[in-house]
PDB file of N, CA and C in Angstrom:
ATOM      1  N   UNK A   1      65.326 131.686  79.750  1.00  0.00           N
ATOM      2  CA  UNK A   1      65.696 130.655  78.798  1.00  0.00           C
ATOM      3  C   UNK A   1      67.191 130.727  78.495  1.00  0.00           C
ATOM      4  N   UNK A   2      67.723 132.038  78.491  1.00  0.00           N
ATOM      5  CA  UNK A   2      68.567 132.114  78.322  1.00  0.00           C
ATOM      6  C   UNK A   2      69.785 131.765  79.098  1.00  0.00           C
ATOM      7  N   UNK A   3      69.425 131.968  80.307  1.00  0.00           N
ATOM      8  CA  UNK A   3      69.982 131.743  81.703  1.00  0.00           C
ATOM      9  C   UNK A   3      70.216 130.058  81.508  1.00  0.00           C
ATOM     10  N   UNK A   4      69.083 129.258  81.620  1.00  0.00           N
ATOM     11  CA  UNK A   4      69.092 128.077  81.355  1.00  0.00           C
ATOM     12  C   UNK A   4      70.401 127.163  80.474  1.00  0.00           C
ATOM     13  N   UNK A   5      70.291 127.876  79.063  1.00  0.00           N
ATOM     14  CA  UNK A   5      71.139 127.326  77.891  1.00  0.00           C
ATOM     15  C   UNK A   5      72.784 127.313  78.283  1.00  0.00           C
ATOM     16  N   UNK A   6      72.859 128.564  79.086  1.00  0.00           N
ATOM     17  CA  UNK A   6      74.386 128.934  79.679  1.00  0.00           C
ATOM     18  C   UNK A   6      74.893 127.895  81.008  1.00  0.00           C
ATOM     19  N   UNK A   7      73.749 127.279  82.177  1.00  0.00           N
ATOM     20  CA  UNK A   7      73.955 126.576  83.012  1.00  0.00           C
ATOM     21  C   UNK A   7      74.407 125.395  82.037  1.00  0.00           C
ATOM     22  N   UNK A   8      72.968 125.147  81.006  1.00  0.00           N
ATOM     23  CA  UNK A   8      73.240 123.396  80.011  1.00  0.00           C
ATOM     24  C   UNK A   8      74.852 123.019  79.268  1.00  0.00           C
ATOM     25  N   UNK A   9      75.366 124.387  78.804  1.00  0.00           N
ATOM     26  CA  UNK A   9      76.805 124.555  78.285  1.00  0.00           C
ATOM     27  C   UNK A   9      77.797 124.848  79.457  1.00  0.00           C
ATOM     28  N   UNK A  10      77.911 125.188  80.855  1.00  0.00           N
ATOM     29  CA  UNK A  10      78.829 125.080  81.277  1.00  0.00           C
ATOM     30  C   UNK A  10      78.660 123.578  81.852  1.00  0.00           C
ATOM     31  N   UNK A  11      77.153 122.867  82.467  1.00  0.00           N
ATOM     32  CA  UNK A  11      77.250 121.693  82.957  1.00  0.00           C
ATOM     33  C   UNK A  11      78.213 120.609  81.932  1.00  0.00           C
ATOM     34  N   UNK A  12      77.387 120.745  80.384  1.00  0.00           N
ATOM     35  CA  UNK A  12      78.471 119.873  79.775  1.00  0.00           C
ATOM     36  C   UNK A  12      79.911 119.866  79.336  1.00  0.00           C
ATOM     37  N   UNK A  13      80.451 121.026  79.854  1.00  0.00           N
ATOM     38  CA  UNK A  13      82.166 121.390  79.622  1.00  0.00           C
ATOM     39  C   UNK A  13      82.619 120.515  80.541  1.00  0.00           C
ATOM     40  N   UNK A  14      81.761 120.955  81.515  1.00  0.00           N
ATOM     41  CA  UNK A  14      82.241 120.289  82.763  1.00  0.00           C
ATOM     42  C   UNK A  14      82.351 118.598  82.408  1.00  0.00           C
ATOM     43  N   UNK A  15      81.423 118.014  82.038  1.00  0.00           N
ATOM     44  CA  UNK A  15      80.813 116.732  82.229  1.00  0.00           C
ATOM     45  C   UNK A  15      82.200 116.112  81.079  1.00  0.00           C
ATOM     46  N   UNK A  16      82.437 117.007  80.247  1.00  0.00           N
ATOM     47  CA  UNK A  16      83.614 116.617  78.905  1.00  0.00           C
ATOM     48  C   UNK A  16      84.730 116.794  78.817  1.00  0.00           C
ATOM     49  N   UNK A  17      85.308 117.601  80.158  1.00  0.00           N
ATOM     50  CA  UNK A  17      86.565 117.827  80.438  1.00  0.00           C
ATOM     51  C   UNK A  17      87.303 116.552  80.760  1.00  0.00           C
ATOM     52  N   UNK A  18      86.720 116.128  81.448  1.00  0.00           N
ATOM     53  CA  UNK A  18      88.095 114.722  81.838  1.00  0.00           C
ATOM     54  C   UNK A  18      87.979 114.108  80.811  1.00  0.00           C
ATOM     55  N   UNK A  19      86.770 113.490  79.757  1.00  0.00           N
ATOM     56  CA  UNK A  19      87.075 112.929  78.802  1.00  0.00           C
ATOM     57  C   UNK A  19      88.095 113.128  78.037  1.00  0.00           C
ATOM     58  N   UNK A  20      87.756 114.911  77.557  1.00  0.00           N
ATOM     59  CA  UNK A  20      89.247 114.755  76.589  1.00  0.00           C
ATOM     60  C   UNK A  20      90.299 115.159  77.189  1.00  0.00           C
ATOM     61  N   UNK A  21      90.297 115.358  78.620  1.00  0.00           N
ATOM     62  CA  UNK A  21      91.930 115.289  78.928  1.00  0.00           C
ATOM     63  C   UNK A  21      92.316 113.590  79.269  1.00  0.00           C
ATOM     64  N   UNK A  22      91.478 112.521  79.210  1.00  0.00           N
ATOM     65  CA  UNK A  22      91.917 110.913  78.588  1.00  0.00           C
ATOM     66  C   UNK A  22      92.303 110.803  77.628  1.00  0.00           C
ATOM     67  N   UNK A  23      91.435 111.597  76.339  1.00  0.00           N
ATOM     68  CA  UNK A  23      92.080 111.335  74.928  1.00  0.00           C
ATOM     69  C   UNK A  23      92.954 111.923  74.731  1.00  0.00           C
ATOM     70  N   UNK A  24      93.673 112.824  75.256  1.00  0.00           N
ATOM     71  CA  UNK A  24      94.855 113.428  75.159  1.00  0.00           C
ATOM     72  C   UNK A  24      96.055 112.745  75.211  1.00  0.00           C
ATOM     73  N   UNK A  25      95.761 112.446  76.517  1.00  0.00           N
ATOM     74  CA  UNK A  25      96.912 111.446  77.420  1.00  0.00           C
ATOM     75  C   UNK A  25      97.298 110.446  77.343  1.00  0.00           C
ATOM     76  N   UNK A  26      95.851 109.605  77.380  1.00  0.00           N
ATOM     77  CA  UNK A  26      96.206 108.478  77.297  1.00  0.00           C
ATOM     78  C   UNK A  26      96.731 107.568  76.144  1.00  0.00           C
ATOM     79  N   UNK A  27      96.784 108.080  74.447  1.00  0.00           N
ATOM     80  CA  UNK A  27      96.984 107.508  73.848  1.00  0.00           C
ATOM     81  C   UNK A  27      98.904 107.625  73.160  1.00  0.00           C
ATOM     82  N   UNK A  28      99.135 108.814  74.288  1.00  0.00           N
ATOM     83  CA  UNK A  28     100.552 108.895  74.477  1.00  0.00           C
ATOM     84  C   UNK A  28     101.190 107.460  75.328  1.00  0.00           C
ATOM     85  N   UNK A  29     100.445 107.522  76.483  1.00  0.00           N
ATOM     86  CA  UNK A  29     100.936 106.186  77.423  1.00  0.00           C
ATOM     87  C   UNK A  29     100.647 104.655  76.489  1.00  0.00           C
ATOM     88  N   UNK A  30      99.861 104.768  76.293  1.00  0.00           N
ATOM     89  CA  UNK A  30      99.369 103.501  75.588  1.00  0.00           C
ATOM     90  C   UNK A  30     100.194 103.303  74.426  1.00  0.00           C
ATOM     91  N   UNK A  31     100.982 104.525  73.513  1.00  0.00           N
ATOM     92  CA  UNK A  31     101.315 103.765  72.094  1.00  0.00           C
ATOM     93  C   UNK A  31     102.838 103.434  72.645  1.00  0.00           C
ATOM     94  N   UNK A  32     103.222 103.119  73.440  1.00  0.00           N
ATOM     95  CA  UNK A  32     105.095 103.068  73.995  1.00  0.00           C
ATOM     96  C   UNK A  32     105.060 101.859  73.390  1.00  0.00           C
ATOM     97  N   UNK A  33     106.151 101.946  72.654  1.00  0.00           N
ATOM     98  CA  UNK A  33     106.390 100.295  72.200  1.00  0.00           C
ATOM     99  C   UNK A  33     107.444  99.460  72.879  1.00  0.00           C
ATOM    100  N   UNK A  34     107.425  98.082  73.329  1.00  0.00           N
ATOM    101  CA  UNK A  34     108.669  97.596  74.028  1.00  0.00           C
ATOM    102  C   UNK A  34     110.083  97.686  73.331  1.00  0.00           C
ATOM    103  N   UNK A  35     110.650  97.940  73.785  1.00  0.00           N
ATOM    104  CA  UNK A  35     112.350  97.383  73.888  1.00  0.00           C
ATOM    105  C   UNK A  35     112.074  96.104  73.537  1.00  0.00           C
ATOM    106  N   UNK A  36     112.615  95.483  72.485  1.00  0.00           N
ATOM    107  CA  UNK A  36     113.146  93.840  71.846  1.00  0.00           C
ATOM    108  C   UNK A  36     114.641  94.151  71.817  1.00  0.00           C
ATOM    109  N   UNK A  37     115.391  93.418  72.437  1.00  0.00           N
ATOM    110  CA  UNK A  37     116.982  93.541  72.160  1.00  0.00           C
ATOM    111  C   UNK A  37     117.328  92.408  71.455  1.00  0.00           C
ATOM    112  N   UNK A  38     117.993  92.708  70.396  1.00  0.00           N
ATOM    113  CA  UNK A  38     118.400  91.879  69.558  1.00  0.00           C
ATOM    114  C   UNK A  38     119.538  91.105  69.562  1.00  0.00           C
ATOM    115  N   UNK A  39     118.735  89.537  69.451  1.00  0.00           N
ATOM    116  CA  UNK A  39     119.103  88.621  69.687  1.00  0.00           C
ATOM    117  C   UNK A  39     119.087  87.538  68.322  1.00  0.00           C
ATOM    118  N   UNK A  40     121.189  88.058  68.753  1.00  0.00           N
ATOM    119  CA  UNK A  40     122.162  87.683  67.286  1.00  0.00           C
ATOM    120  C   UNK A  40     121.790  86.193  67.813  1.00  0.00           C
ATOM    121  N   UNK A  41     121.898  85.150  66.414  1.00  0.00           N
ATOM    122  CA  UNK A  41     122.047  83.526  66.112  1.00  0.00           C
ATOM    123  C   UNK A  41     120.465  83.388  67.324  1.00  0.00           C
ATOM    124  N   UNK A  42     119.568  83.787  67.303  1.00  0.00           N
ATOM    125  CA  UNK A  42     118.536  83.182  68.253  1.00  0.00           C
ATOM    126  C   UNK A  42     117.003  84.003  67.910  1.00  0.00           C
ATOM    127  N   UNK A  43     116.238  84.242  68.534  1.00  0.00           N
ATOM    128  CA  UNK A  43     114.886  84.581  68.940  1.00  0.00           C
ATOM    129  C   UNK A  43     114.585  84.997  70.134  1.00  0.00           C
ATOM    130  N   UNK A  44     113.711  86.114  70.150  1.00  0.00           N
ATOM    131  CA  UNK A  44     113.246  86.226  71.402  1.00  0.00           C
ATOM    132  C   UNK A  44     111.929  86.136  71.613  1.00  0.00           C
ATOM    133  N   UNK A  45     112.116  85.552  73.336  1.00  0.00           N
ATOM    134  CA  UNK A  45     110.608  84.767  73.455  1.00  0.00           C
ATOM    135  C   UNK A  45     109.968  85.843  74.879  1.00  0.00           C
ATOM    136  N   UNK A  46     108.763  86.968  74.083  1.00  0.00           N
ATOM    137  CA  UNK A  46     108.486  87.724  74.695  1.00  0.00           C
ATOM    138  C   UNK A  46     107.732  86.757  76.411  1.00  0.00           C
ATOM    139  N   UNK A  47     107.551  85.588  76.210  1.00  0.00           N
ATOM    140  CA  UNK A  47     106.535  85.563  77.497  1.00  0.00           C
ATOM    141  C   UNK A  47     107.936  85.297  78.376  1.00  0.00           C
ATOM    142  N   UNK A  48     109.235  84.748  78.301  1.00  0.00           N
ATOM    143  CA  UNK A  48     110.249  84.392  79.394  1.00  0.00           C
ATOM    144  C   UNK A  48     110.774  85.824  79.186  1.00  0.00           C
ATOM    145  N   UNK A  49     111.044  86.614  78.776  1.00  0.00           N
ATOM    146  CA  UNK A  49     111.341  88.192  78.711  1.00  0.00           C
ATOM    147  C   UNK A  49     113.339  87.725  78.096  1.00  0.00           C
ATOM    148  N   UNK A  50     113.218  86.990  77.602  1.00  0.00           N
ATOM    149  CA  UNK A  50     114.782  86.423  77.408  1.00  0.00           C
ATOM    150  C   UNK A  50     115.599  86.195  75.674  1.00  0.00           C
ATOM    151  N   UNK A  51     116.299  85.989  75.725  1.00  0.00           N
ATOM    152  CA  UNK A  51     116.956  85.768  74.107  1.00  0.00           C
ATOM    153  C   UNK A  51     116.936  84.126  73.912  1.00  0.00           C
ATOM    154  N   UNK A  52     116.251  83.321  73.370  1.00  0.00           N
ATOM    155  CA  UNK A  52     116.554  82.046  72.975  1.00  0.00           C
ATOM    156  C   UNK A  52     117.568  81.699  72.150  1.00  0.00           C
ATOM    157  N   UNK A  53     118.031  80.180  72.048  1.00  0.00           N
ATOM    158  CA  UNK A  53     119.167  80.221  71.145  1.00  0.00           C
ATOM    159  C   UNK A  53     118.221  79.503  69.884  1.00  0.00           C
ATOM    160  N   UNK A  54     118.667  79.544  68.647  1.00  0.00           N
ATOM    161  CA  UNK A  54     117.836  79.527  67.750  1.00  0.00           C
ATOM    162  C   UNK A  54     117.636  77.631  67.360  1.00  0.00           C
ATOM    163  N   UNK A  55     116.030  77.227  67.065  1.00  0.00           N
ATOM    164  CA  UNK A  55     115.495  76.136  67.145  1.00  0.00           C
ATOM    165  C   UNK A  55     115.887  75.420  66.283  1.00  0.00           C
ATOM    166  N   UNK A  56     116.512  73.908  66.588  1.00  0.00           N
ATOM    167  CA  UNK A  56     117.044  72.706  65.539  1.00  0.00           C
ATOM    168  C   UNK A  56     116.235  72.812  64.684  1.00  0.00           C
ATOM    169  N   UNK A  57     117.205  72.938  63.156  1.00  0.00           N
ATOM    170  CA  UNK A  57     115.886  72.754  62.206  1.00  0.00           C
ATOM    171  C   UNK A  57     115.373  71.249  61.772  1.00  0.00           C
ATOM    172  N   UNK A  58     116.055  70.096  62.384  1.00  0.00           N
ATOM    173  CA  UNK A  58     115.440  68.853  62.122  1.00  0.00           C
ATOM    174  C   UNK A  58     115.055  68.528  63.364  1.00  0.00           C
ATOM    175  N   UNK A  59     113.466  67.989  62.755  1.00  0.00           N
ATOM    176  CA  UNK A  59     113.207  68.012  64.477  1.00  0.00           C
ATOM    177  C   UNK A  59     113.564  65.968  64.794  1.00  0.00           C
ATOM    178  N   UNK A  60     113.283  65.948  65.759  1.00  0.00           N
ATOM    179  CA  UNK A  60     113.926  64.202  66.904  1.00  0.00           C
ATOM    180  C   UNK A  60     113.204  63.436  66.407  1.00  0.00           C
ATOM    181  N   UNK A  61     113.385  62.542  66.083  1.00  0.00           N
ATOM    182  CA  UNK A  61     112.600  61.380  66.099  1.00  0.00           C
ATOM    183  C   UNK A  61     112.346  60.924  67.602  1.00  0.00           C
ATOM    184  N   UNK A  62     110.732  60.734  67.702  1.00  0.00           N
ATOM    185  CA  UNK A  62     110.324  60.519  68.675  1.00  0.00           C
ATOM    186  C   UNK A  62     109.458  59.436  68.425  1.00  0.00           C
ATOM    187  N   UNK A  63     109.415  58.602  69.632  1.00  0.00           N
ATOM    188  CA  UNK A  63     108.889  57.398  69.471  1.00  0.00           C
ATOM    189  C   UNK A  63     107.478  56.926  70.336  1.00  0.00           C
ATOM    190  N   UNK A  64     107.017  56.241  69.838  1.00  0.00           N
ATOM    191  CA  UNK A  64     105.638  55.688  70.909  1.00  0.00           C
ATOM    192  C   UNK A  64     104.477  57.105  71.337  1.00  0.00           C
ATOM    193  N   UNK A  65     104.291  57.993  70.310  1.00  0.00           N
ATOM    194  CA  UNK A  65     103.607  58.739  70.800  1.00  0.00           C
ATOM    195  C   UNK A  65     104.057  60.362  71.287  1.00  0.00           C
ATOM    196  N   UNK A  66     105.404  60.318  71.485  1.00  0.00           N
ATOM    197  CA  UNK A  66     106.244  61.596  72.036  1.00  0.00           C
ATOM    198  C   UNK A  66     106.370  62.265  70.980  1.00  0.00           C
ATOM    199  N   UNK A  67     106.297  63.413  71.281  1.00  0.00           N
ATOM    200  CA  UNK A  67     105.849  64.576  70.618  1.00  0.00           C
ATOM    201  C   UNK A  67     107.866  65.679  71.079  1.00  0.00           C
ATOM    202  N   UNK A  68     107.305  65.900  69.365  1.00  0.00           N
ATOM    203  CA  UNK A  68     109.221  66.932  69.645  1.00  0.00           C
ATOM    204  C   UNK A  68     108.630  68.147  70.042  1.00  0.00           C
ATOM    205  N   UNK A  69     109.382  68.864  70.910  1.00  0.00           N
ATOM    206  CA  UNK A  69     109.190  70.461  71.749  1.00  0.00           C
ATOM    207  C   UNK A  69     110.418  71.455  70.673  1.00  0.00           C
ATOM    208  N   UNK A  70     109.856  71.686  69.815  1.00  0.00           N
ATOM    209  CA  UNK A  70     110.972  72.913  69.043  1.00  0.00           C
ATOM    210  C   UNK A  70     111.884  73.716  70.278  1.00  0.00           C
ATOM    211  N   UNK A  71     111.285  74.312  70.947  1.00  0.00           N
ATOM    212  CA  UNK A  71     112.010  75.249  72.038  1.00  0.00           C
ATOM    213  C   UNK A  71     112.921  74.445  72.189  1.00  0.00           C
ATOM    214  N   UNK A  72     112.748  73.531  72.772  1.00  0.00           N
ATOM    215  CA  UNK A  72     113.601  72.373  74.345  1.00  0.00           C
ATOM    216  C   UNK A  72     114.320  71.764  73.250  1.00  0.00           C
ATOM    217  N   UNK A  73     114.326  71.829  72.380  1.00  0.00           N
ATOM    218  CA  UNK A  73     114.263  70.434  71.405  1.00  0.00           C
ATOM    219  C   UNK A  73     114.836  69.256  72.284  1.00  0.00           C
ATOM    220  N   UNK A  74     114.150  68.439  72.687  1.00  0.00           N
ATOM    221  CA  UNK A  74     113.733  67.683  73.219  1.00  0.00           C
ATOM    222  C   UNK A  74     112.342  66.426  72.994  1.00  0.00           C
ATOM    223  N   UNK A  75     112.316  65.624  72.891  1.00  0.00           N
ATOM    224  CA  UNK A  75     111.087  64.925  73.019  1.00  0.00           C
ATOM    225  C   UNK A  75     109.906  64.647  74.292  1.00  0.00           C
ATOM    226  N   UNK A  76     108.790  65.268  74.158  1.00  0.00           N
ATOM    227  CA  UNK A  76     107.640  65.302  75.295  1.00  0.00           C
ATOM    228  C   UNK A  76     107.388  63.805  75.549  1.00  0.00           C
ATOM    229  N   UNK A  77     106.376  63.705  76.741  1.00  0.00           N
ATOM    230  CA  UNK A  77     105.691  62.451  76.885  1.00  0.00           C
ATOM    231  C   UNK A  77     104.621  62.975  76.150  1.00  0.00           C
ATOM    232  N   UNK A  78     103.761  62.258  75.437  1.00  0.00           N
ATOM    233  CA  UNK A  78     101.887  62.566  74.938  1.00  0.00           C
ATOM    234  C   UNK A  78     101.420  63.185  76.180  1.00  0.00           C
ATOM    235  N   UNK A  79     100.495  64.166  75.726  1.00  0.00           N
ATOM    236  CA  UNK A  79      99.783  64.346  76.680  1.00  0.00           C
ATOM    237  C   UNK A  79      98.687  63.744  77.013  1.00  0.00           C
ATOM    238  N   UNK A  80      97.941  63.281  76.379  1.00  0.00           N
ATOM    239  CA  UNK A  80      96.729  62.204  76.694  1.00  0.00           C
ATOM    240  C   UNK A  80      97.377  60.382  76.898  1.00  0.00           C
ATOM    241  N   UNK A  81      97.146  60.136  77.936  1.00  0.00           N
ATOM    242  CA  UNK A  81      97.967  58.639  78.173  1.00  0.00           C
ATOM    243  C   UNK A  81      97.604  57.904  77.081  1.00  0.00           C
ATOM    244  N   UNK A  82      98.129  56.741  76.807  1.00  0.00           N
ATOM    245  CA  UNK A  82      97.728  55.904  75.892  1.00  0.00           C
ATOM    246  C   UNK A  82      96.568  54.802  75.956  1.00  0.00           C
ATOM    247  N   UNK A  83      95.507  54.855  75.493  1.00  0.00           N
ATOM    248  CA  UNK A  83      93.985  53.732  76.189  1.00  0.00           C
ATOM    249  C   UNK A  83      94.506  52.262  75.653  1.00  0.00           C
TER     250      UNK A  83
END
């Protein structure tokens, strides 16, 4: 019986070792936080990885349906055509 209990405790060291050498590790790799470089008179726009220049605060008059783009500032076409 005894023999037994000693195989059951080394099988599960075994079976728990890589686990916690994941929890060790991995929550070193995982907490890295990005680099944001700061971006004087603007914003940065994590999905283009870039510094924007900062958005008109009045937005366009747009006409017939066109829609203002803050980024572009610019005026869109609608996206659904007109019926």
């Amino acid at each position: 019986m005894r023999k037994t209990l000693q195989r059951a405790a080394i099988t599960a060291v075994a079976a728990f070792a890589p686990l916690a050498f994941t929890a060790v590790v991995a929550p070193a790799v995982g907490s890295a936080m990005p680099v944001v470089p700061n971006c004087e008179n603007g914003w940065w726009d994590p999905v283009a990885n870039m510094c924007r220049p900062p958005v008109a605060t009045t937005p366009l008059a747009c006409d017939n349906g066109w829609w203002w783009d803050p980024v572009a500032n610019v005026c869109r076409e609608p996206l659904l055509p007109p019926q």
